[in-house]
N, C-alpha and C. Protein backbone atom coordinates (compact mmCIF):
# COMPACT_ATOMS: atom_id res chain seq x y z
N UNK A 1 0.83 -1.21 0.00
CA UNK A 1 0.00 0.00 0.00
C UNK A 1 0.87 1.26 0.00
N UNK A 2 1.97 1.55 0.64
CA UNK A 2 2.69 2.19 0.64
C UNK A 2 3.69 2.94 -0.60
N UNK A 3 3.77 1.55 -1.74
CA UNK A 3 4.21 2.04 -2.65
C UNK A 3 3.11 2.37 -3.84
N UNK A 4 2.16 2.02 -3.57
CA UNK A 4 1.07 2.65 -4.12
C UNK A 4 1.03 3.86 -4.02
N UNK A 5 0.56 4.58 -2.64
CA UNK A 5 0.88 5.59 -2.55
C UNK A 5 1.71 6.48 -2.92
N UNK A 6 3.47 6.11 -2.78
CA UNK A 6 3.93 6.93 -3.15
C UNK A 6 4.60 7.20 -4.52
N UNK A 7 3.83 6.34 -5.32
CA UNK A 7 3.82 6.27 -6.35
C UNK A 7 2.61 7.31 -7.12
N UNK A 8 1.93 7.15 -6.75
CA UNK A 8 0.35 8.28 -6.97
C UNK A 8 0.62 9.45 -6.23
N UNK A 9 1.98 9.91 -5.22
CA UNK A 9 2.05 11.05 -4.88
C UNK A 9 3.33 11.66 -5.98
N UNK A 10 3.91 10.83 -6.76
CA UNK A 10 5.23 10.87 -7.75
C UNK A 10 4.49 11.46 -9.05
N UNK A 11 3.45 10.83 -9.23
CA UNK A 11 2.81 11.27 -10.55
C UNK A 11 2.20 12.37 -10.15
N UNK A 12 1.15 13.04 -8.82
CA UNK A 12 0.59 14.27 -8.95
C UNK A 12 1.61 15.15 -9.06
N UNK A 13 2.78 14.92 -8.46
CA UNK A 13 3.72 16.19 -8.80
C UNK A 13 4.43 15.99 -9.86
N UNK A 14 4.97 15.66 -10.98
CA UNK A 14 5.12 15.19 -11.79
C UNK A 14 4.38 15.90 -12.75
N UNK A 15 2.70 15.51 -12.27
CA UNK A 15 1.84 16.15 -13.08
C UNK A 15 2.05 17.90 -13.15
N UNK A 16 2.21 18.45 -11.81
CA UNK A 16 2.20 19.67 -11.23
C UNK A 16 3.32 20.49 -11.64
N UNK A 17 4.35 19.64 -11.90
CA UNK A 17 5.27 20.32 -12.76
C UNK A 17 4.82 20.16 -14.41
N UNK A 18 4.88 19.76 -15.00
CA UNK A 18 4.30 19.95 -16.36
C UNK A 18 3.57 20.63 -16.86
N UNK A 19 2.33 20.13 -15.53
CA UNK A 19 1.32 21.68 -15.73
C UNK A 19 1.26 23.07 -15.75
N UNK A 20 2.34 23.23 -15.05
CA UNK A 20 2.99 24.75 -14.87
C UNK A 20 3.68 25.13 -16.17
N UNK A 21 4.30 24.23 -17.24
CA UNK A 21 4.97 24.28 -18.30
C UNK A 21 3.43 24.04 -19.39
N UNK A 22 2.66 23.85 -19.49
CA UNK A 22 1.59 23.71 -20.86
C UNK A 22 0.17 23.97 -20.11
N UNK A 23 0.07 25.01 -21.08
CA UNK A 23 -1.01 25.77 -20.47
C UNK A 23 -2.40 25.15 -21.08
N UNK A 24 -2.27 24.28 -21.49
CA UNK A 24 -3.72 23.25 -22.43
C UNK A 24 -3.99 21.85 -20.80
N UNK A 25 -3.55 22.33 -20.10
CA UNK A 25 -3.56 20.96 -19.03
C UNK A 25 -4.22 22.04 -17.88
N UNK A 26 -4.81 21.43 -17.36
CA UNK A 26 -5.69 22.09 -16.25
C UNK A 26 -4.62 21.97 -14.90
N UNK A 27 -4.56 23.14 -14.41
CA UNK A 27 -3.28 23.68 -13.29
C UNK A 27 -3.99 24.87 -12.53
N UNK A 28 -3.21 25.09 -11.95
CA UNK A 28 -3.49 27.08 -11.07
C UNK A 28 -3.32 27.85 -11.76
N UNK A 29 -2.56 27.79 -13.08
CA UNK A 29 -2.81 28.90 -13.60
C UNK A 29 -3.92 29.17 -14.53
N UNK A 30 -4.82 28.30 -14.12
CA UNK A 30 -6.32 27.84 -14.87
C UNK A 30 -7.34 29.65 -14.55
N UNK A 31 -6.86 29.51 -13.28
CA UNK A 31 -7.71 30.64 -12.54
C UNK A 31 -7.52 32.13 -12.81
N UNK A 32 -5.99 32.22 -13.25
CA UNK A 32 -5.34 33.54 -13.91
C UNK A 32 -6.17 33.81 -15.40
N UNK A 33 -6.39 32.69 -16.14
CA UNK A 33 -7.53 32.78 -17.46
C UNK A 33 -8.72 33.28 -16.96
N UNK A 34 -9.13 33.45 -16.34
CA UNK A 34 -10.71 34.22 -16.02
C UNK A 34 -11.04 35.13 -16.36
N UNK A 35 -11.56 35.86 -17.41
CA UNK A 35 -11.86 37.37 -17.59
C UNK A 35 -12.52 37.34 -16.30
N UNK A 36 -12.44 38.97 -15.47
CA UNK A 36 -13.15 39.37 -15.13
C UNK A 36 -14.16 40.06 -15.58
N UNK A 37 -15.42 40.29 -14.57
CA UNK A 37 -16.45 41.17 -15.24
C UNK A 37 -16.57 43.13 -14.80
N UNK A 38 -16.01 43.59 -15.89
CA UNK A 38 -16.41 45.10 -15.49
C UNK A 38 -17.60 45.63 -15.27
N UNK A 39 -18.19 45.40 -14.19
CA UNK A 39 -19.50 45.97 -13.93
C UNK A 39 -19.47 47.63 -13.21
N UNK A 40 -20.10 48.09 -13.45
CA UNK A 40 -21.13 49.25 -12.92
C UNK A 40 -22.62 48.85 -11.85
N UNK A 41 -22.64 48.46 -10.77
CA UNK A 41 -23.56 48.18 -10.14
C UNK A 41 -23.87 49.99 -9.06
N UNK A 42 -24.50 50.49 -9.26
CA UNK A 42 -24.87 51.65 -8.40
C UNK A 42 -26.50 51.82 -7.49
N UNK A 43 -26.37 52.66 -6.66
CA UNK A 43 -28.08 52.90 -5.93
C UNK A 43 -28.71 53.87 -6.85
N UNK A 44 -29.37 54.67 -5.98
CA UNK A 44 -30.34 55.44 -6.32
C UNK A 44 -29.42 56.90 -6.42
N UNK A 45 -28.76 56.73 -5.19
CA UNK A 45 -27.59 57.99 -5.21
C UNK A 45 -26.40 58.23 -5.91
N UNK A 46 -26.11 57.15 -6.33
CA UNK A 46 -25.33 56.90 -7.51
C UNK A 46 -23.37 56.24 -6.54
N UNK A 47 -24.01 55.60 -5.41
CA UNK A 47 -23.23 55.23 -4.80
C UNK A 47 -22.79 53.71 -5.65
N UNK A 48 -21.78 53.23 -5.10
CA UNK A 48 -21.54 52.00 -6.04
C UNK A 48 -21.40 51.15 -5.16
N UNK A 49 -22.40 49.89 -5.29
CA UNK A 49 -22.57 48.95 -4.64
C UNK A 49 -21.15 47.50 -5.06
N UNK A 50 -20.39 46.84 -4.86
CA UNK A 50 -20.02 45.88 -5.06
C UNK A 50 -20.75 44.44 -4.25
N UNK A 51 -21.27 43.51 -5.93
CA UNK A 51 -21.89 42.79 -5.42
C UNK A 51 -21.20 41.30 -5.25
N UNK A 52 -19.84 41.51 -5.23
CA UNK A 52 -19.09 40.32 -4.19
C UNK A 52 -19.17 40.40 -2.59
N UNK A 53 -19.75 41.77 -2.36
CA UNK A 53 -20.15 41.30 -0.61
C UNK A 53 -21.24 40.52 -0.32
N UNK A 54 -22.29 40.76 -1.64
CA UNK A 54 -23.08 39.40 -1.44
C UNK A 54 -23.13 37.70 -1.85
N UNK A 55 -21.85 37.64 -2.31
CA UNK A 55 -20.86 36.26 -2.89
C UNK A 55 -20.33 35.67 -1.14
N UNK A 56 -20.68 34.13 -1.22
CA UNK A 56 -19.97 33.57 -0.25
C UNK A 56 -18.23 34.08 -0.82
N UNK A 57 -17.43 33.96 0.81
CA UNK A 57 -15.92 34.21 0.51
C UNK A 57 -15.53 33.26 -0.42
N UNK A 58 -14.68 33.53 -1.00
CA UNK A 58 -14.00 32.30 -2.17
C UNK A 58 -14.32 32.54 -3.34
N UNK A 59 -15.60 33.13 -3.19
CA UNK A 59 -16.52 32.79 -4.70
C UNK A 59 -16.14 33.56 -5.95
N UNK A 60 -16.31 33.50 -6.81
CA UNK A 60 -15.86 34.44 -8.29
C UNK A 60 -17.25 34.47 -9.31
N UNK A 61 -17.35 35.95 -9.31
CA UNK A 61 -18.30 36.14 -10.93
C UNK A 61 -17.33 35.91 -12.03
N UNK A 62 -18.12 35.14 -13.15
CA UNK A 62 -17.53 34.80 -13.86
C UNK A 62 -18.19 35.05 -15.48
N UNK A 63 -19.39 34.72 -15.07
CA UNK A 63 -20.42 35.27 -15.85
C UNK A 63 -21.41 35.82 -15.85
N UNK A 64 -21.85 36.39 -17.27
CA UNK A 64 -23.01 37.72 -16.77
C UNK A 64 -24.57 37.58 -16.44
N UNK A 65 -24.79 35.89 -16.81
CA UNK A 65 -25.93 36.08 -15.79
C UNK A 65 -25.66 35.90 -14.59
N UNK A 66 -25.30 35.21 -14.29
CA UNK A 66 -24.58 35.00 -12.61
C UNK A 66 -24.67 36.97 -11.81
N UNK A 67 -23.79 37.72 -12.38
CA UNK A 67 -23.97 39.35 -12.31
C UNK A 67 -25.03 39.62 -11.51
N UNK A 68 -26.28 39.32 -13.19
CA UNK A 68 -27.41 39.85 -12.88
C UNK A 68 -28.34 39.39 -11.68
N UNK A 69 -27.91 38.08 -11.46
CA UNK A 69 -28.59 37.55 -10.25
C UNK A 69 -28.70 37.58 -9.26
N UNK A 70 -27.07 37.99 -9.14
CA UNK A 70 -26.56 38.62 -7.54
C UNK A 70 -26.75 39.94 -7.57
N UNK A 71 -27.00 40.91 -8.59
CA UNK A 71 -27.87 42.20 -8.64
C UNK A 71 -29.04 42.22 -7.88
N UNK A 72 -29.80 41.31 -8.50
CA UNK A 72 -31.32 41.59 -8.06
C UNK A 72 -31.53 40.78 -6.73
N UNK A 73 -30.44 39.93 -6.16
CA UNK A 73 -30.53 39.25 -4.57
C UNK A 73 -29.85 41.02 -3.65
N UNK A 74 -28.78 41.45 -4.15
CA UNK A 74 -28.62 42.58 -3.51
C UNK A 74 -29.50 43.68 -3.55
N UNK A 75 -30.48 43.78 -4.38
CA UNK A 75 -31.59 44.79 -4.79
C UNK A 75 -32.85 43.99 -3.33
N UNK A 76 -33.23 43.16 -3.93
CA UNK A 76 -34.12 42.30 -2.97
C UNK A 76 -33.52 42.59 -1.46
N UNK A 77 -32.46 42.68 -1.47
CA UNK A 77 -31.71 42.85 0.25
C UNK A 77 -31.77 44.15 0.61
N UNK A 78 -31.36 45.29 -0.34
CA UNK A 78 -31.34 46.43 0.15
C UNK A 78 -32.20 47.47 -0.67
N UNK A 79 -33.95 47.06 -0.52
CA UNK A 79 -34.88 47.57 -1.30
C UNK A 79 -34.75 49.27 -1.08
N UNK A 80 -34.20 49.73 0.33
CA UNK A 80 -34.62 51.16 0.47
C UNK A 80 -33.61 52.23 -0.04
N UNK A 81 -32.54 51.51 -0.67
CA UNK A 81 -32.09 51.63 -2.11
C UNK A 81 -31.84 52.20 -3.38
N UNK A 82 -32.98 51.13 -3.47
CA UNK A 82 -33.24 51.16 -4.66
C UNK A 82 -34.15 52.39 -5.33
N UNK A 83 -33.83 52.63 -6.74
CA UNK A 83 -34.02 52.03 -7.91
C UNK A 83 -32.13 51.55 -7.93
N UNK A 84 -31.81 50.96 -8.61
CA UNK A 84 -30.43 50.61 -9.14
C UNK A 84 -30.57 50.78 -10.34
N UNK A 85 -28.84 50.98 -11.01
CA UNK A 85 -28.81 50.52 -12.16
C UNK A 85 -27.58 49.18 -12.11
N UNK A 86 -27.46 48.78 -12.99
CA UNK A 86 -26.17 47.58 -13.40
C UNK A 86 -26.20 47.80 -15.04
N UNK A 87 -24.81 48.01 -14.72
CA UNK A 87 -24.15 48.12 -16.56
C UNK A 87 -22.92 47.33 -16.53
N UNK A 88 -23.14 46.78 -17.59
CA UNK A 88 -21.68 45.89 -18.27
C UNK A 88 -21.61 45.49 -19.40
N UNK A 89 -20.89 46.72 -19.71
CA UNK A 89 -21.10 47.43 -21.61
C UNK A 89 -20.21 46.53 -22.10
N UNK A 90 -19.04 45.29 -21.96
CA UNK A 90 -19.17 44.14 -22.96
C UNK A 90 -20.15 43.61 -22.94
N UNK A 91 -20.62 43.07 -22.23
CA UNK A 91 -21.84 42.70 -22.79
C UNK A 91 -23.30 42.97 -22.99
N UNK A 92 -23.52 43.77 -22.87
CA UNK A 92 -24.40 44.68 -23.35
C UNK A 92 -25.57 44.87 -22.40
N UNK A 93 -25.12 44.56 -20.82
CA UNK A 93 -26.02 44.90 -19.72
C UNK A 93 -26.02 46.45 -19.60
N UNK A 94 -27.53 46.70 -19.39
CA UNK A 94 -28.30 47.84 -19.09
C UNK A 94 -29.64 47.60 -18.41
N UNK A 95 -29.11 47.32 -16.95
CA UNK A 95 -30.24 47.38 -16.38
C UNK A 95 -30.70 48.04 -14.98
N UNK A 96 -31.99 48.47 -14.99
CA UNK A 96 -32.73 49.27 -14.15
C UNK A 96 -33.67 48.36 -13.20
N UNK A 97 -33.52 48.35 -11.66
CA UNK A 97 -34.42 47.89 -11.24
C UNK A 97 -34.59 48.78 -9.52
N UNK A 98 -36.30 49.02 -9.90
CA UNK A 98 -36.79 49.17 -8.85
C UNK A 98 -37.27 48.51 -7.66
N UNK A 99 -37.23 49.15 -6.41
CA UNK A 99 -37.49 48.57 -5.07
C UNK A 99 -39.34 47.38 -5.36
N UNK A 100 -39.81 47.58 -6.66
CA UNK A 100 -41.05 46.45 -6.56
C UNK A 100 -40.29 45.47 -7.75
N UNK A 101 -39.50 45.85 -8.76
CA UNK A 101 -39.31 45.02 -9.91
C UNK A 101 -37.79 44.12 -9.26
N UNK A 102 -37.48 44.26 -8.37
CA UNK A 102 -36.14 43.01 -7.67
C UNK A 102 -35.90 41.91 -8.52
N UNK A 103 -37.02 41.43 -8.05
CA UNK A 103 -37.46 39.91 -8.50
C UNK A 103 -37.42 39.73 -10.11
N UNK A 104 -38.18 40.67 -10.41
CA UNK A 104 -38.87 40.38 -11.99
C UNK A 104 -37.22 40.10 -13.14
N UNK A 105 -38.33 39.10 -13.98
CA UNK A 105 -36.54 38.86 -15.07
C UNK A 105 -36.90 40.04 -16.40
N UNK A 106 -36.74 41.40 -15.85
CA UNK A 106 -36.52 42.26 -16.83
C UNK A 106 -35.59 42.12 -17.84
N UNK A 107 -35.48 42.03 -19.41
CA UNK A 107 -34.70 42.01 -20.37
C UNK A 107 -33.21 43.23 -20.63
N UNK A 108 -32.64 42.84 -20.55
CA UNK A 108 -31.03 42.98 -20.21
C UNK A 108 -31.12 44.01 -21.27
């Protein structure tokens, strides 16, 4: 059992070095590939909300519905607020939501 083991601990690093050398093999530097998302999330006052305080720790937006979802859970959380906007002009978010429309799946 032993050389089992350290035989399957020879190949993950093994692996771990290589991976660091070819970027087509899934590694840590998997996570450096992520576009981020340039959002514009603001209130009513034109304060700017960031909606990774409503992301468990760890977590990453990655994509833009994902965005919009955690928009309208932070809208739903902090109705007195609202109206908001959220913009994220690659992709062509423009959206408005009021302290009754939270919820609603208004068209982007």
């Amino acid at each position: 059992m032993r050389s089992l083991c350290r035989a399957l601990l020879a190949l993950n690093v093994l692996y771990c070095v290589v991976a660091l050398g070819d970027d087509k093999l899934p590694g840590w530097k998997m996570f450096a590939a992520v576009d981020r998302l340039d959002y514009q999330f603001r209130d009513r006052d034109g304060l700017a909300v960031d909606v990774r305080d409503y992301l468990p720790r760890g977590a990453y937006l990655t994509d833009v519905d994902d965005l919009v979802r955690v928009a309208r859970f932070a809208c739903k959380k902090e109705r007195a607020r609202a109206p908001f906007t959220l913009e994220e002009p690659e992709h062509g978010v423009h959206l408005e939501m009021s302290a009754s429309d939270c919820a609603t799946d208004a068209p982007r």
